[in-house]
C-alpha atoms as a PDB file:
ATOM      1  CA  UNK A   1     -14.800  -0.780 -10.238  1.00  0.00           C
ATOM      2  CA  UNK A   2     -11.311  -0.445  -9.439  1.00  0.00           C
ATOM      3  CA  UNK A   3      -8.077  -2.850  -8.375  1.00  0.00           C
ATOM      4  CA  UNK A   4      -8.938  -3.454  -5.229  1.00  0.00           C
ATOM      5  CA  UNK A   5     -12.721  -2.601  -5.191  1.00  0.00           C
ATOM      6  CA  UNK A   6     -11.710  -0.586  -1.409  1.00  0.00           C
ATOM      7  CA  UNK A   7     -10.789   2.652  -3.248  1.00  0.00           C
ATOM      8  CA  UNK A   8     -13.390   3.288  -4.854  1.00  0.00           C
ATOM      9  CA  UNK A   9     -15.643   2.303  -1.975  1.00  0.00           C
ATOM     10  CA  UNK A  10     -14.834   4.529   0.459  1.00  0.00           C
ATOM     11  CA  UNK A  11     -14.737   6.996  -2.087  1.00  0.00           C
ATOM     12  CA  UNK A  12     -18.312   6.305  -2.959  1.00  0.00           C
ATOM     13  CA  UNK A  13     -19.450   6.373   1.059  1.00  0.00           C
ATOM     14  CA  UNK A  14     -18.155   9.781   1.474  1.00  0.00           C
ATOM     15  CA  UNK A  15     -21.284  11.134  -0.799  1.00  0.00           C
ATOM     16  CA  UNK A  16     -24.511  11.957   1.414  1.00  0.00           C
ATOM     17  CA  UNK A  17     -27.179   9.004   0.682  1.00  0.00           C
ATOM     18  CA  UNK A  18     -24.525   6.618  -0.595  1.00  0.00           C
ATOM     19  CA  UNK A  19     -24.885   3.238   1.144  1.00  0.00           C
ATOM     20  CA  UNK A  20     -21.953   1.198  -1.425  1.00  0.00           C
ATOM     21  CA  UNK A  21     -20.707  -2.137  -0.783  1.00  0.00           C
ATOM     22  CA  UNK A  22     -18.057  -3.970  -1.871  1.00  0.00           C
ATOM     23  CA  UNK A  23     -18.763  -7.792  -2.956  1.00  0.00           C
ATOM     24  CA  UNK A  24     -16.894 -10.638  -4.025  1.00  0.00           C
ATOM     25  CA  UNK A  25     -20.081 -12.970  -4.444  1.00  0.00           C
ATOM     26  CA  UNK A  26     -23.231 -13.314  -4.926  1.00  0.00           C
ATOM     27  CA  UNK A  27     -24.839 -14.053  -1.332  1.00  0.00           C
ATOM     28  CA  UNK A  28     -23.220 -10.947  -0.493  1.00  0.00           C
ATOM     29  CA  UNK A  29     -24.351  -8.520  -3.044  1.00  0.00           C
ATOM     30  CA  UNK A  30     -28.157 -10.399  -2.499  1.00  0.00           C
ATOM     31  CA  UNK A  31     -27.215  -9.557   1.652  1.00  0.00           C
ATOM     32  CA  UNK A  32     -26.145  -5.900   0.768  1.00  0.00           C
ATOM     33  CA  UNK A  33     -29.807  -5.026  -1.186  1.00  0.00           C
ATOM     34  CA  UNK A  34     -31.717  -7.211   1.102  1.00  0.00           C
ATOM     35  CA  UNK A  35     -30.505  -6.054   4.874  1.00  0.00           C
ATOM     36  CA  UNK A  36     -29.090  -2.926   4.019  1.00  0.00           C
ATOM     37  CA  UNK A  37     -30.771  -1.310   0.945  1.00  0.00           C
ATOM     38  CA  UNK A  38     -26.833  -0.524  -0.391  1.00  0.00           C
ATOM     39  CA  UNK A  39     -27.649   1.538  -3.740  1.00  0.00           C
ATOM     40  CA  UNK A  40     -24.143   1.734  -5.347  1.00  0.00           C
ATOM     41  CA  UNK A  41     -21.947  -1.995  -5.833  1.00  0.00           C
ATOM     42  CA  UNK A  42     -18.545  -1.923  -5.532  1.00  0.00           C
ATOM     43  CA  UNK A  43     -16.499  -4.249  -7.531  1.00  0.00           C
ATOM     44  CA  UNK A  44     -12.942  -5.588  -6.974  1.00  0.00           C
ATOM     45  CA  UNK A  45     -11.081  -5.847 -11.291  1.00  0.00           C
ATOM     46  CA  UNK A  46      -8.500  -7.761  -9.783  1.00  0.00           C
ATOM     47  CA  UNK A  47     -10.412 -10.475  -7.475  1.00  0.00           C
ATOM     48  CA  UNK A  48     -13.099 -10.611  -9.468  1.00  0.00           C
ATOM     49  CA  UNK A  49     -13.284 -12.012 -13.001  1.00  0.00           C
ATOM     50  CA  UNK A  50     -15.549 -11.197 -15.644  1.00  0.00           C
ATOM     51  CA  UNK A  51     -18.506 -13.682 -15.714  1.00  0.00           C
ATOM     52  CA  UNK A  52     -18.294 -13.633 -11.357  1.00  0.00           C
ATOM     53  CA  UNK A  53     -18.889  -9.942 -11.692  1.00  0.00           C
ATOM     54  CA  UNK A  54     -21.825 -10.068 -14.056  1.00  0.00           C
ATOM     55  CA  UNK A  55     -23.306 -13.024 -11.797  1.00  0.00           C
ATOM     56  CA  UNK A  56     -22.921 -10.220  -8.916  1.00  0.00           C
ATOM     57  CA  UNK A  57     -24.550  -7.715 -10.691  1.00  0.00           C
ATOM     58  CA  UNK A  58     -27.304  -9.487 -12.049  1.00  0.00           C
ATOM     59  CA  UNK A  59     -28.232 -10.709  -8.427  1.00  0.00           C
ATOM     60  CA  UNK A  60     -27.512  -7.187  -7.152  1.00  0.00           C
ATOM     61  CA  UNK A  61     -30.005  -5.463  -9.541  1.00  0.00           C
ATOM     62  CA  UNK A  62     -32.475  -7.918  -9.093  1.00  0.00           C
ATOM     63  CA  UNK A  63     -32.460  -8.445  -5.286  1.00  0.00           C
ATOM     64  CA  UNK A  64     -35.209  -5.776  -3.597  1.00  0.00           C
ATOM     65  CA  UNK A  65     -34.636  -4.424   0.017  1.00  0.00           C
ATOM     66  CA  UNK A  66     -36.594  -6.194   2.267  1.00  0.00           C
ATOM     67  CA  UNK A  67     -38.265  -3.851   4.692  1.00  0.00           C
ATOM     68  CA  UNK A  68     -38.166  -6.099   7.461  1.00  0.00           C
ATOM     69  CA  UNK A  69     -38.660  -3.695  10.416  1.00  0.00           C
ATOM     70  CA  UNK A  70     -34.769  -4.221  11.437  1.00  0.00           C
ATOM     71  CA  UNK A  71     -33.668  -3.682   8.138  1.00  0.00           C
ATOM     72  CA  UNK A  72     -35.623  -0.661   8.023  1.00  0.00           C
ATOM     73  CA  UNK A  73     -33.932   0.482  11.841  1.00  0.00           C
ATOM     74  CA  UNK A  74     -30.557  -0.444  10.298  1.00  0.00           C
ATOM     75  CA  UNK A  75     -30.757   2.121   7.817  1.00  0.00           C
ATOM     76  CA  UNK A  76     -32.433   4.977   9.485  1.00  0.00           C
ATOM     77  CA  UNK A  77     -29.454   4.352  11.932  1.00  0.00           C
ATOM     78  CA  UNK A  78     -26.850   5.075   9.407  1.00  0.00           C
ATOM     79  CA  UNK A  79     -28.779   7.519   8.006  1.00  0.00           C
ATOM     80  CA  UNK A  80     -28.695   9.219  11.687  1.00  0.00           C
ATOM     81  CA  UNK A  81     -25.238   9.015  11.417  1.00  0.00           C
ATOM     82  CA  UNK A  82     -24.696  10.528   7.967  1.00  0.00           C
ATOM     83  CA  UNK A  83     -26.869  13.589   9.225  1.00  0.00           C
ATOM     84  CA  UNK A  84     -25.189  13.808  12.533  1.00  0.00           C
ATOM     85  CA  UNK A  85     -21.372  13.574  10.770  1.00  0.00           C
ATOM     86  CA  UNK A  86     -22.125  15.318   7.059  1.00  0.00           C
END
């Protein structure tokens, strides 16, 4: 959590294994878990208010990844990369 929510997110997806993303609503925190197994949520304190950010959260912690076979490809791919850069 920070002003912006873009600070701290590229902060975050410096660290090995850190897939972070930064959401402003709901369908795209569900997206985030769903296609791309993020494991950190970034949140923006001042585009966000309070009860929008726990609604994010909520649907965030709840939503599983969905190891659809692409989904699963998407992430070894930026995994690849991670290895290949780190």
């Amino acid at each position: 959590l920070c002003g912006s929510g873009v600070g701290v997110d590229i902060a975050v997806n410096k660290i090995k294994g850190i897939r972070s993303a930064l959401c402003f609503d709901v369908r795209q925190a569900q997206a985030s878990r769903n296609d791309d197994n993020t494991n950190i949520l970034s949140l923006s304190a001042d585009f966000t208010d309070e009860n929008s950010a726990k609604e994010i959260l909520k649907i965030w912690l709840e939503t599983p990844f969905s190891r659809l076979e692409r989904h699963v490809r998407r992430v070894e791919k930026i995994k690849k990369i991670e290895k290949e850069i780190i």
